[in-house]
Every structure is written in C-alpha cells, then in structure tokens.
C-alpha atoms as a PDB file:
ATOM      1  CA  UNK A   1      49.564 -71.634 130.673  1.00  0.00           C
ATOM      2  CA  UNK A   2      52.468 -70.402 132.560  1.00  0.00           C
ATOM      3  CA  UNK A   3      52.335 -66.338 132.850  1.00  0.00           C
ATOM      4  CA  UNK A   4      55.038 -64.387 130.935  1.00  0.00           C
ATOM      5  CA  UNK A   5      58.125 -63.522 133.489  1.00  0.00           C
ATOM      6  CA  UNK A   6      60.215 -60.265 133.346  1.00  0.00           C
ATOM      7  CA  UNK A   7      62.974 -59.263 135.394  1.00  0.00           C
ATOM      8  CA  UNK A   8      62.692 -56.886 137.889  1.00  0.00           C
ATOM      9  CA  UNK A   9      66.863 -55.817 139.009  1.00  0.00           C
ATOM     10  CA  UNK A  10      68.153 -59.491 139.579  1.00  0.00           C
ATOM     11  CA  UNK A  11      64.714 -61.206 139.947  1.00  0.00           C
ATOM     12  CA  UNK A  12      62.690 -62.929 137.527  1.00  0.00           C
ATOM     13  CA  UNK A  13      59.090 -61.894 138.094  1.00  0.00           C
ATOM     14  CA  UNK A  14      55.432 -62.359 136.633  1.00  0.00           C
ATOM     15  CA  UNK A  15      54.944 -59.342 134.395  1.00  0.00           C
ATOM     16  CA  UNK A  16      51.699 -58.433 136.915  1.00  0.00           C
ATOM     17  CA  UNK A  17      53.324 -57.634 139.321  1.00  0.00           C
ATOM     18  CA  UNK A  18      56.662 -55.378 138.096  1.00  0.00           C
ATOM     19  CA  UNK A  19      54.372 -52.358 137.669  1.00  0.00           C
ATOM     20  CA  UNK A  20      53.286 -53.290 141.489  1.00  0.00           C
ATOM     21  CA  UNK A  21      56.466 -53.562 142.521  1.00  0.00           C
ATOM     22  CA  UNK A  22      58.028 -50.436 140.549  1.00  0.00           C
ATOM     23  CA  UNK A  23      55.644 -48.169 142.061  1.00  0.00           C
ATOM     24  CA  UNK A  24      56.531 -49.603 145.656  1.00  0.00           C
ATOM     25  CA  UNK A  25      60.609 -48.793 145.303  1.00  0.00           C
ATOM     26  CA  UNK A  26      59.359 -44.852 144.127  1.00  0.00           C
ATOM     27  CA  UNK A  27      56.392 -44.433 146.864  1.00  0.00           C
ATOM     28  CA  UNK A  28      59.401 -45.648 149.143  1.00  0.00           C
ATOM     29  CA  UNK A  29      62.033 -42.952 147.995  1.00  0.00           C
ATOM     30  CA  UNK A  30      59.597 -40.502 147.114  1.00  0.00           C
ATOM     31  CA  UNK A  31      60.590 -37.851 149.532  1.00  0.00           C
ATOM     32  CA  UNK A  32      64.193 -38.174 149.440  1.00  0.00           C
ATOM     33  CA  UNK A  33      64.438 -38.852 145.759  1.00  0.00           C
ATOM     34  CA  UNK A  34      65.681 -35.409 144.384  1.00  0.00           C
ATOM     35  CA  UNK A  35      68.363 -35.732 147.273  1.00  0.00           C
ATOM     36  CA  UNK A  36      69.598 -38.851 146.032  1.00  0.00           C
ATOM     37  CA  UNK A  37      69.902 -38.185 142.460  1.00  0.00           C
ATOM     38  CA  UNK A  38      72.261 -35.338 144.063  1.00  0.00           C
ATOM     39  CA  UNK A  39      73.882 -37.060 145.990  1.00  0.00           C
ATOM     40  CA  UNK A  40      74.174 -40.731 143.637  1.00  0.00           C
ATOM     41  CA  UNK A  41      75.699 -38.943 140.879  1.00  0.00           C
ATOM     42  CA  UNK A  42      77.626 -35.833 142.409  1.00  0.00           C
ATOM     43  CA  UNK A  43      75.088 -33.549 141.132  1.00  0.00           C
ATOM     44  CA  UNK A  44      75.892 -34.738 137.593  1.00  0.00           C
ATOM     45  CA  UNK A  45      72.297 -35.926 136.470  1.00  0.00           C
ATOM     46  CA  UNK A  46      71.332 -32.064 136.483  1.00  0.00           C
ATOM     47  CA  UNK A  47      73.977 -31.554 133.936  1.00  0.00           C
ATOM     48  CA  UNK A  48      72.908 -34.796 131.717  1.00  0.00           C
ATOM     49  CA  UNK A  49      68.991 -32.936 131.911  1.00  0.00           C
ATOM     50  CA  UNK A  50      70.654 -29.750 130.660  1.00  0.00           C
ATOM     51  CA  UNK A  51      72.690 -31.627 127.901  1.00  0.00           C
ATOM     52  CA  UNK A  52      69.382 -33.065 126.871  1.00  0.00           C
ATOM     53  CA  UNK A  53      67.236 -30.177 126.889  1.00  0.00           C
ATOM     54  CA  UNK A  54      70.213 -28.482 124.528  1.00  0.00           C
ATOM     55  CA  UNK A  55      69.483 -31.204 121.835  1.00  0.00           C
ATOM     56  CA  UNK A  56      65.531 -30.582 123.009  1.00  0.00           C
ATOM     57  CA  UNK A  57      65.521 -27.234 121.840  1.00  0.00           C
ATOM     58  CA  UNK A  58      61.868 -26.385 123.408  1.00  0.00           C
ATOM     59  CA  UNK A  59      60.512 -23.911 121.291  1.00  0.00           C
ATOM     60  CA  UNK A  60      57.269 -21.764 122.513  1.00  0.00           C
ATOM     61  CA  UNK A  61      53.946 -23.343 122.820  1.00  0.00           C
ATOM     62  CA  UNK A  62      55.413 -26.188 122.197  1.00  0.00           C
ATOM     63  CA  UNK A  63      52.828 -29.478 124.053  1.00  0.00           C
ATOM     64  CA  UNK A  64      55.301 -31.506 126.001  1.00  0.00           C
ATOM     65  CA  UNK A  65      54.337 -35.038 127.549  1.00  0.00           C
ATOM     66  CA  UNK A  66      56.968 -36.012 130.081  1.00  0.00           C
ATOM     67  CA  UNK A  67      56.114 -39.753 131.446  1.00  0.00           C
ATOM     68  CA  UNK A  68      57.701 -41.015 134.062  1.00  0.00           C
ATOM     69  CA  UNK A  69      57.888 -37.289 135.167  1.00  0.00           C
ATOM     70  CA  UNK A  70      58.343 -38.094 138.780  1.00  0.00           C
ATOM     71  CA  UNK A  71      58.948 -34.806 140.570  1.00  0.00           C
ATOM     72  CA  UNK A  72      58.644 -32.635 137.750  1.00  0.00           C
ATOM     73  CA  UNK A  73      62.450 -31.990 137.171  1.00  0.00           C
ATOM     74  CA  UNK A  74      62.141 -32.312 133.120  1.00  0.00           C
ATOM     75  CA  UNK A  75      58.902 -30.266 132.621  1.00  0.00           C
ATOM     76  CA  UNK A  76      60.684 -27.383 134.889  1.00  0.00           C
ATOM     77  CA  UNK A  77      63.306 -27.428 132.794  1.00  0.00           C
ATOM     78  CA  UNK A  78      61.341 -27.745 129.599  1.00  0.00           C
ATOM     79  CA  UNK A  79      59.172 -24.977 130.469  1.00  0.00           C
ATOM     80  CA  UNK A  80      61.704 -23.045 131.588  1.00  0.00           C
ATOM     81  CA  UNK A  81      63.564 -23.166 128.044  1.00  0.00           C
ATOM     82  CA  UNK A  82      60.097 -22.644 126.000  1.00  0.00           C
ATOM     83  CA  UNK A  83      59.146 -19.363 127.563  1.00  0.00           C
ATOM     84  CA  UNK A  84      55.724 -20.464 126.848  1.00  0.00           C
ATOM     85  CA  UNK A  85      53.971 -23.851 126.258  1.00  0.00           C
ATOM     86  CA  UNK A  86      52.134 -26.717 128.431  1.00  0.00           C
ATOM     87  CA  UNK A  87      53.938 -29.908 130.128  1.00  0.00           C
ATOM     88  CA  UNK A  88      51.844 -32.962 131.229  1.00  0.00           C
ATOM     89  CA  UNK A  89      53.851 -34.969 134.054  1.00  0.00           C
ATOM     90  CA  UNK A  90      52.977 -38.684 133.794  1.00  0.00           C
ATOM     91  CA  UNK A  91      54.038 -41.101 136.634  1.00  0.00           C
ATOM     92  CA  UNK A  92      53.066 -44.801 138.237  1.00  0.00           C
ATOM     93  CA  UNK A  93      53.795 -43.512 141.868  1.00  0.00           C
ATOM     94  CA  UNK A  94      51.796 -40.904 143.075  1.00  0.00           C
ATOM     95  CA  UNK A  95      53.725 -39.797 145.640  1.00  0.00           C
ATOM     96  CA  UNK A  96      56.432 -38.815 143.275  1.00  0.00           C
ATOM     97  CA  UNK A  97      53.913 -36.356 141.599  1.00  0.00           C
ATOM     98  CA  UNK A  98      52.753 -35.277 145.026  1.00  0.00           C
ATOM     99  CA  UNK A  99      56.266 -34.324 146.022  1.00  0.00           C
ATOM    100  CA  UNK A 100      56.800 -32.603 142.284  1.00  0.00           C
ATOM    101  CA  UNK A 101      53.777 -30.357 143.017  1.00  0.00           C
ATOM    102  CA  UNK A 102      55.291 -29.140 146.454  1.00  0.00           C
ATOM    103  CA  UNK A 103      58.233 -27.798 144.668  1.00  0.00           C
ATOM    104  CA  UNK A 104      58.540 -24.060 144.272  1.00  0.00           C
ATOM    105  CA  UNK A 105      58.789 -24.039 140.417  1.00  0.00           C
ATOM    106  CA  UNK A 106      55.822 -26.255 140.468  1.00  0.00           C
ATOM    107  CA  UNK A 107      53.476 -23.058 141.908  1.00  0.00           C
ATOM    108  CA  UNK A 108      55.367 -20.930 139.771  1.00  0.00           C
ATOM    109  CA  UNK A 109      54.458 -22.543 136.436  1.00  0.00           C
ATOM    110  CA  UNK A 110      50.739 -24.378 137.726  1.00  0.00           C
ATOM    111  CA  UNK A 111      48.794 -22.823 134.978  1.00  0.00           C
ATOM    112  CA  UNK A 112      51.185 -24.469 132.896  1.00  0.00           C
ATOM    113  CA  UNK A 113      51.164 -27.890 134.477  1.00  0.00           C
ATOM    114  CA  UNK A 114      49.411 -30.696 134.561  1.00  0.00           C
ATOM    115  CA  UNK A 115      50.436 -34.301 136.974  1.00  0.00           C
ATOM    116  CA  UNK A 116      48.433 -37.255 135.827  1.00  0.00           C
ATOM    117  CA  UNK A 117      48.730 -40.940 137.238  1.00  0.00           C
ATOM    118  CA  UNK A 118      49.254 -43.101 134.846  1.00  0.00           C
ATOM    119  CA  UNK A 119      51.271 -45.793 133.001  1.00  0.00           C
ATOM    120  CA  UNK A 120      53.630 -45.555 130.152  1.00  0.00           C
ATOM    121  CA  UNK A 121      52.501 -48.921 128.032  1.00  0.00           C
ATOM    122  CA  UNK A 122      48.807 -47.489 128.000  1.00  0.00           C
ATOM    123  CA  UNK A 123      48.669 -43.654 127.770  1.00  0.00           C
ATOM    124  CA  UNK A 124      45.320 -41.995 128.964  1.00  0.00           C
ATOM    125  CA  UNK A 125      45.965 -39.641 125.712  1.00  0.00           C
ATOM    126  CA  UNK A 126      44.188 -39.582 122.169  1.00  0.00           C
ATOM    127  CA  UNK A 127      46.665 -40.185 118.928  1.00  0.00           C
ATOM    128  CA  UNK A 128      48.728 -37.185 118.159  1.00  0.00           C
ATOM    129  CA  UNK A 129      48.665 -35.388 121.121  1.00  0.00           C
ATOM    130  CA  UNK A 130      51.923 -33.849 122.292  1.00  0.00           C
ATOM    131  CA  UNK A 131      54.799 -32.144 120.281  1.00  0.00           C
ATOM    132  CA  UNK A 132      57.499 -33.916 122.482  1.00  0.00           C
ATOM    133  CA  UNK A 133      57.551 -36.875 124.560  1.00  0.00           C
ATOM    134  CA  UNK A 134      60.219 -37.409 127.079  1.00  0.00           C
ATOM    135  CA  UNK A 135      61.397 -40.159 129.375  1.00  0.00           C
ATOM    136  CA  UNK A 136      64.579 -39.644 131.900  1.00  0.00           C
ATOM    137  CA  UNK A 137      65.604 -42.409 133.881  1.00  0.00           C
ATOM    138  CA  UNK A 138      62.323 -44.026 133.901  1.00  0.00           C
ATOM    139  CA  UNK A 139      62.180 -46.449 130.625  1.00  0.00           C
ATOM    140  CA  UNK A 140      64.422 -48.873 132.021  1.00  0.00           C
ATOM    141  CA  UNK A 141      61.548 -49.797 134.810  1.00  0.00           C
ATOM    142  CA  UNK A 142      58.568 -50.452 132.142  1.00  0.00           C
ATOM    143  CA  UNK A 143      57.580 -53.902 132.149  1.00  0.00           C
ATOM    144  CA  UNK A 144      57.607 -53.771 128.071  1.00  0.00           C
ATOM    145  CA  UNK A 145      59.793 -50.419 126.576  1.00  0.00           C
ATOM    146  CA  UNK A 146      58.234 -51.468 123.369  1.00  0.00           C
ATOM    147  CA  UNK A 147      55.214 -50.793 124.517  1.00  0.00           C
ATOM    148  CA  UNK A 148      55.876 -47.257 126.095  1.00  0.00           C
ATOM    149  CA  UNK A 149      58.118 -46.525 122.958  1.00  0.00           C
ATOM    150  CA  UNK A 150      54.898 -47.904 120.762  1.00  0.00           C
ATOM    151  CA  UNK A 151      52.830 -45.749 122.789  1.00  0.00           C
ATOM    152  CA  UNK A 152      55.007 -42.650 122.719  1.00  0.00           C
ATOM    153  CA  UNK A 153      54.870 -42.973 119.164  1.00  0.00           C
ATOM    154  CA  UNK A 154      51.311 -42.874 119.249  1.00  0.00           C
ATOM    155  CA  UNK A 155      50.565 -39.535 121.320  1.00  0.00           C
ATOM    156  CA  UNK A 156      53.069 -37.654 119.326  1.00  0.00           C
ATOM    157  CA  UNK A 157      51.821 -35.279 116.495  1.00  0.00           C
ATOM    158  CA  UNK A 158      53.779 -35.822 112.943  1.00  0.00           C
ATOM    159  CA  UNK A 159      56.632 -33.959 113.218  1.00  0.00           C
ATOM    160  CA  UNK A 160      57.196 -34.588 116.947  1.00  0.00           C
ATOM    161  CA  UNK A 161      59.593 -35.974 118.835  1.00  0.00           C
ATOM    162  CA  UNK A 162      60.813 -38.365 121.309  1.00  0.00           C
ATOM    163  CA  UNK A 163      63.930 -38.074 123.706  1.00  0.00           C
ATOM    164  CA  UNK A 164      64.753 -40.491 126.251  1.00  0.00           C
ATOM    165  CA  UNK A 165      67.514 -40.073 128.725  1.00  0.00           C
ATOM    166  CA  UNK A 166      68.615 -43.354 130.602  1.00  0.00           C
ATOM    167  CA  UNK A 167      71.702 -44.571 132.353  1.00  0.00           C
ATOM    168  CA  UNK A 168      73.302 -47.267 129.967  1.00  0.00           C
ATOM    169  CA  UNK A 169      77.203 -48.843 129.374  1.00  0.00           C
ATOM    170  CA  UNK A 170      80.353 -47.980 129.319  1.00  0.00           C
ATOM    171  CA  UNK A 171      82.052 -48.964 126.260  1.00  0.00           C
ATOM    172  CA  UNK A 172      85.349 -49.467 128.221  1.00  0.00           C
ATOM    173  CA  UNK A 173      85.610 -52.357 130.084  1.00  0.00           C
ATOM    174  CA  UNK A 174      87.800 -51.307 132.826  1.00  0.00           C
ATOM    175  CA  UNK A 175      85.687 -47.862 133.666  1.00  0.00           C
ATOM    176  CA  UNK A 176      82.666 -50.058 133.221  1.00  0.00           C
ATOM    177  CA  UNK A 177      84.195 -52.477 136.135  1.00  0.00           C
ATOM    178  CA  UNK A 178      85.356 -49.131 138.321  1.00  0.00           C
ATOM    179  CA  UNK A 179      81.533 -47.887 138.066  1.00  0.00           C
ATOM    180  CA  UNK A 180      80.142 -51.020 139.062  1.00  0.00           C
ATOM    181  CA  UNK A 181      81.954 -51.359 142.074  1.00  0.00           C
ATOM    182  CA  UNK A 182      81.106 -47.915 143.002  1.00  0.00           C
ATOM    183  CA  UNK A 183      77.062 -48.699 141.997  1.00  0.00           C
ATOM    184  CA  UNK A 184      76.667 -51.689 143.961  1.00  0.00           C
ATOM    185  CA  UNK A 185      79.010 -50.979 147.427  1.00  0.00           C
ATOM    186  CA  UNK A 186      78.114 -47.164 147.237  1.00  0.00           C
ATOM    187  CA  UNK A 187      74.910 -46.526 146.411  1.00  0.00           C
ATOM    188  CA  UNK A 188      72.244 -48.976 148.375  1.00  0.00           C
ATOM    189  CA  UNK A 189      74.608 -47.973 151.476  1.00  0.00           C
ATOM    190  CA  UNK A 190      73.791 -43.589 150.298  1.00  0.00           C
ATOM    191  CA  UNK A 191      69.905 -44.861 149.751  1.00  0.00           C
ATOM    192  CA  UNK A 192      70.072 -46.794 153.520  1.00  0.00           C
ATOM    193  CA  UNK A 193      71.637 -43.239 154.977  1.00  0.00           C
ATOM    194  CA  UNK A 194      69.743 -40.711 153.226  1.00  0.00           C
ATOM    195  CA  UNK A 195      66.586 -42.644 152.785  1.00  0.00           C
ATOM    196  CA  UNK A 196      66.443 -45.052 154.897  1.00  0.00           C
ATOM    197  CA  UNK A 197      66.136 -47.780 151.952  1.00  0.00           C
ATOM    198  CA  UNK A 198      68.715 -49.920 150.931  1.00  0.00           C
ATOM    199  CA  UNK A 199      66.555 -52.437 148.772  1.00  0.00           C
ATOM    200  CA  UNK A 200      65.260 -50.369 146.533  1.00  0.00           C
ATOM    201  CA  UNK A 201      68.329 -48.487 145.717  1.00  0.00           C
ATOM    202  CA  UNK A 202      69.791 -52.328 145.277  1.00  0.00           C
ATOM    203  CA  UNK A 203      66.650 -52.836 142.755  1.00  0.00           C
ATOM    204  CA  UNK A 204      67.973 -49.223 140.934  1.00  0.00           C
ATOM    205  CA  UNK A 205      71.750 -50.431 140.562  1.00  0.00           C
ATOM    206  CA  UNK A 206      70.484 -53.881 139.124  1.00  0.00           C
ATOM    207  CA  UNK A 207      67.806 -52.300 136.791  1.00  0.00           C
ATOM    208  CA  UNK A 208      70.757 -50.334 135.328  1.00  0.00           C
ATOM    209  CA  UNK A 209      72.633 -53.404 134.520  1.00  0.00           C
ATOM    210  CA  UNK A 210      69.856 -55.199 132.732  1.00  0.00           C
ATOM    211  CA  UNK A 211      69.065 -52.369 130.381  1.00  0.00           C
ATOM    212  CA  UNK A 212      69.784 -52.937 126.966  1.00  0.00           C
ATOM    213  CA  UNK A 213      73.394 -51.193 125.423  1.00  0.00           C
ATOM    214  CA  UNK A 214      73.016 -48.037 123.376  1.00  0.00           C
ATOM    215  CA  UNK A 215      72.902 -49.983 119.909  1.00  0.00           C
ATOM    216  CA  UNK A 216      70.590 -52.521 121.226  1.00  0.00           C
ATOM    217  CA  UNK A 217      67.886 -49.810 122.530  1.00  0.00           C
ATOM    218  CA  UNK A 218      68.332 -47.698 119.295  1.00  0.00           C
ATOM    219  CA  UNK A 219      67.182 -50.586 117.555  1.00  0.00           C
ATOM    220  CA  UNK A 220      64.207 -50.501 119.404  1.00  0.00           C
ATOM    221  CA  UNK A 221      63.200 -46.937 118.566  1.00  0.00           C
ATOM    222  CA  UNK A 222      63.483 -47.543 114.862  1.00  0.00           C
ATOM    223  CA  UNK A 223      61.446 -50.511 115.436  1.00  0.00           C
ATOM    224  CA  UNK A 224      59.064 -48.222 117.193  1.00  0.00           C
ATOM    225  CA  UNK A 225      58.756 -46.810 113.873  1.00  0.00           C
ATOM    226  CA  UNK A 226      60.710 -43.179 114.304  1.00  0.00           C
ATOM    227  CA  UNK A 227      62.776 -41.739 112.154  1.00  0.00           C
ATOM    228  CA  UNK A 228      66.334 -40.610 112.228  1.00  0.00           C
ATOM    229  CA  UNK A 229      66.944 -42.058 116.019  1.00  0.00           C
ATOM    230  CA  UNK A 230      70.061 -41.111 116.663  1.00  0.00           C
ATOM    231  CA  UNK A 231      71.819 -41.662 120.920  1.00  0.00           C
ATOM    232  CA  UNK A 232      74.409 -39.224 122.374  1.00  0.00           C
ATOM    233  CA  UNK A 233      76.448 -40.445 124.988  1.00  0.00           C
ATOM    234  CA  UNK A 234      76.746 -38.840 128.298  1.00  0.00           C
ATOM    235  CA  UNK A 235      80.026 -38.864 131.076  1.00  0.00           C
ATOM    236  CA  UNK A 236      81.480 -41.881 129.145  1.00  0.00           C
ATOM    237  CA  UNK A 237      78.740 -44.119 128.164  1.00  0.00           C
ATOM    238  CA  UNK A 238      77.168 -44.216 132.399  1.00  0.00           C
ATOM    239  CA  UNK A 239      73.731 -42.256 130.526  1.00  0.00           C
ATOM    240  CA  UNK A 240      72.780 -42.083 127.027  1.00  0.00           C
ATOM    241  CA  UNK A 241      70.535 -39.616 125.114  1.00  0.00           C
ATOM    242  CA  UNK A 242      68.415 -41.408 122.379  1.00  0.00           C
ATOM    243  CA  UNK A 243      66.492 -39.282 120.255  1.00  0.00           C
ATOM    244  CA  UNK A 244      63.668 -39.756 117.257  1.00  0.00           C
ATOM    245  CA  UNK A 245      61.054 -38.050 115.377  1.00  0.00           C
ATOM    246  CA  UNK A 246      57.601 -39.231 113.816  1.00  0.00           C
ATOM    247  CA  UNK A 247      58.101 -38.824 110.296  1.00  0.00           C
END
C-alpha cells in the first residue's frame, strides 16, 4: 500500500518525511530567524504577538505550553504579562531552542523556563497539563493540525485554553494578489540576503498559501472538540488569531 502524501509548500511529499524536512528549513534559518521575521513583515509580527497576548490575558501562575516555541518570543512575552507563572517552549528544530536560550530574556526568566524537543502531533505531556497552549506561526508546518489541535486539546486542563496565531487570507482579492506578489518576489530574495537561504524562505511563502482560510481552520478547532472558538483577524486578513477553550 501506497504511503499517505502531504504537501510540503508546492510539493507533494510522503508524510515521513515533512517533519524531516520541516526541521531542515528551521535548523537552516535558525540563527537569522528573529531577523527575518523583522525584516519579512516590517516589524509587524511583534505587534500581531502583542494583539494576541491582549486577547491572552496571562494571569499569574498561570502553566503555559507554547509548541512550536522556536526562539522563545511567545513565552517572553507571556511571562512577561503574568508577572508570575511557568512557560514550556516546545519545538522540532533544536537549534531554534538553542538560539531562544541565548537570548537575554531567556537568562532573565530561566527559573521560569523550560525548552523541550519535541513534536506537536505527540506531546511528551500527561492529560491536563497546561492552562494555555499556544501556537504562532508554526501550525501551518504540522504534517496533521488535527493532530496537534487533538493533542493540544489533550494537555490542556478544563477550563484552559488554546490560541493559535498563523498567517492566513485576505478576504479581498486584489490586496490578496498585491501580497502575493510581494511574498513570492520579496521574500526568498530577503531570506537569500539576510540568511543566506532562498529555498526555505520559498518553502515559507508556499506553506502560507496552502493553509486552510479562517472559516475552514475554525472548523477544525470545533472539531477538535473546544468550545466557543472564535478567530480575530490581523492587518487585513495576512494573520489570523483563532482562539478556544476546553469546556
């Protein structure tokens, strides 16, 4: 029997190997990847992680799992906002949590940390675990989201809740044409200069593309079983907050 395919930007690949693959574009971009987000979106993806930890509200000693953590941006933050509680930062690449524990808020908060290798469709976490599970910019590379979303909803405690952030569409046709052409003649030529990686920037732009609308991936979080999901978009419709709770 054939094995199951999924796509990986414009490819069609064997599910076995995406995860592979995945954690070759961020091991690549690693050390430069907090300069591209910068310099990708203006500086703008710092204001979509402040939007989202406004609907967050992080409340003290509050138990935060943040997969797909990468360099620690969302825990800071999160942390940051509680005054007091515990983030776990859960990536595939771990060079991305290397680089996230050489930052300086990363020494600041350590006692408060913790960076754990791992993978989002099989969490190394007993049932009802965290208070708050995030995901920013990081669903849209999962080999199966309803796994990750099935798992999320697994780790959380009753009551908790689940916020992912992820680029999505513009509902206007004509803005959604104007950002294309900036994504794909822009930004593999910014991750060529400033990284020195054009192809996996060119995997980033195409991921984008193939990730499910904001009513589509909605869907999937009430299938995921949360209650009152609910998405927020950000600049236009080019991210998208989606929130839920376990009821």
């Amino acid at each position: 029997m054939s094995e199951k395919t999924t796509h990986f930007g414009y490819q069609e690949v064997p599910e076995s190997e995406k995860a592979g693959r995945v954690r070759g574009v961020f091991g690549s971009v690693a050390s430069k990847y907090d300069v591209m987000n910068d310099a990708m979106s203006f500086g703008i993806h710092r204001v979509w992680k402040d939007a989202m930890m406004d609907w967050l509200a992080p409340r003290s000693g509050q138990r935060l799992l943040d997969v797909a953590g990468g360099t620690g941006d969302i825990s800071f933050r999160f942390l940051k906002r509680a005054g007091h509680g515990h983030a776990t930062v859960l990536d595939l690449t771990e060079e991305m949590l290397v680089e996230g524990r050489r930052r300086a808020e990363a020494e600041a908060l350590a006692q408060s940390l913790d960076w754990v290798v791992g993978d989002a469709m099989a969490l190394p976490f007993d049932d009802n675990s965290f208070d708050v599970y995030t995901i920013s910019f990081g669903i849209r590379n999962v080999t199966r989201p309803e796994d990750a979303l099935a798992e999320a909803f697994r780790v959380l405690r009753p009551g908790g809740r689940l916020m992912v952030l992820e680029f999505s569409q513009i509902p206007n046709e004509l803005m959604q044409k104007v950002y294309d052409l900036y994504s794909f003649n822009i930004i593999p030529r910014l991750g060529q200069a400033i990284a020195g990686d054009r192809d996996s920037y060119q995997y980033l732009v195409e991921s984008i593309r193939r990730f499910p609308d904001q009513e589509t991936f909605l869907g999937m979080v009430r299938d995921a079983g949360f209650g009152n999901a609910k998405y927020r978009n950000l600049s236009m419709g080019i991210a998208a907050l989606h929130s839920g709770w376990k009821i």
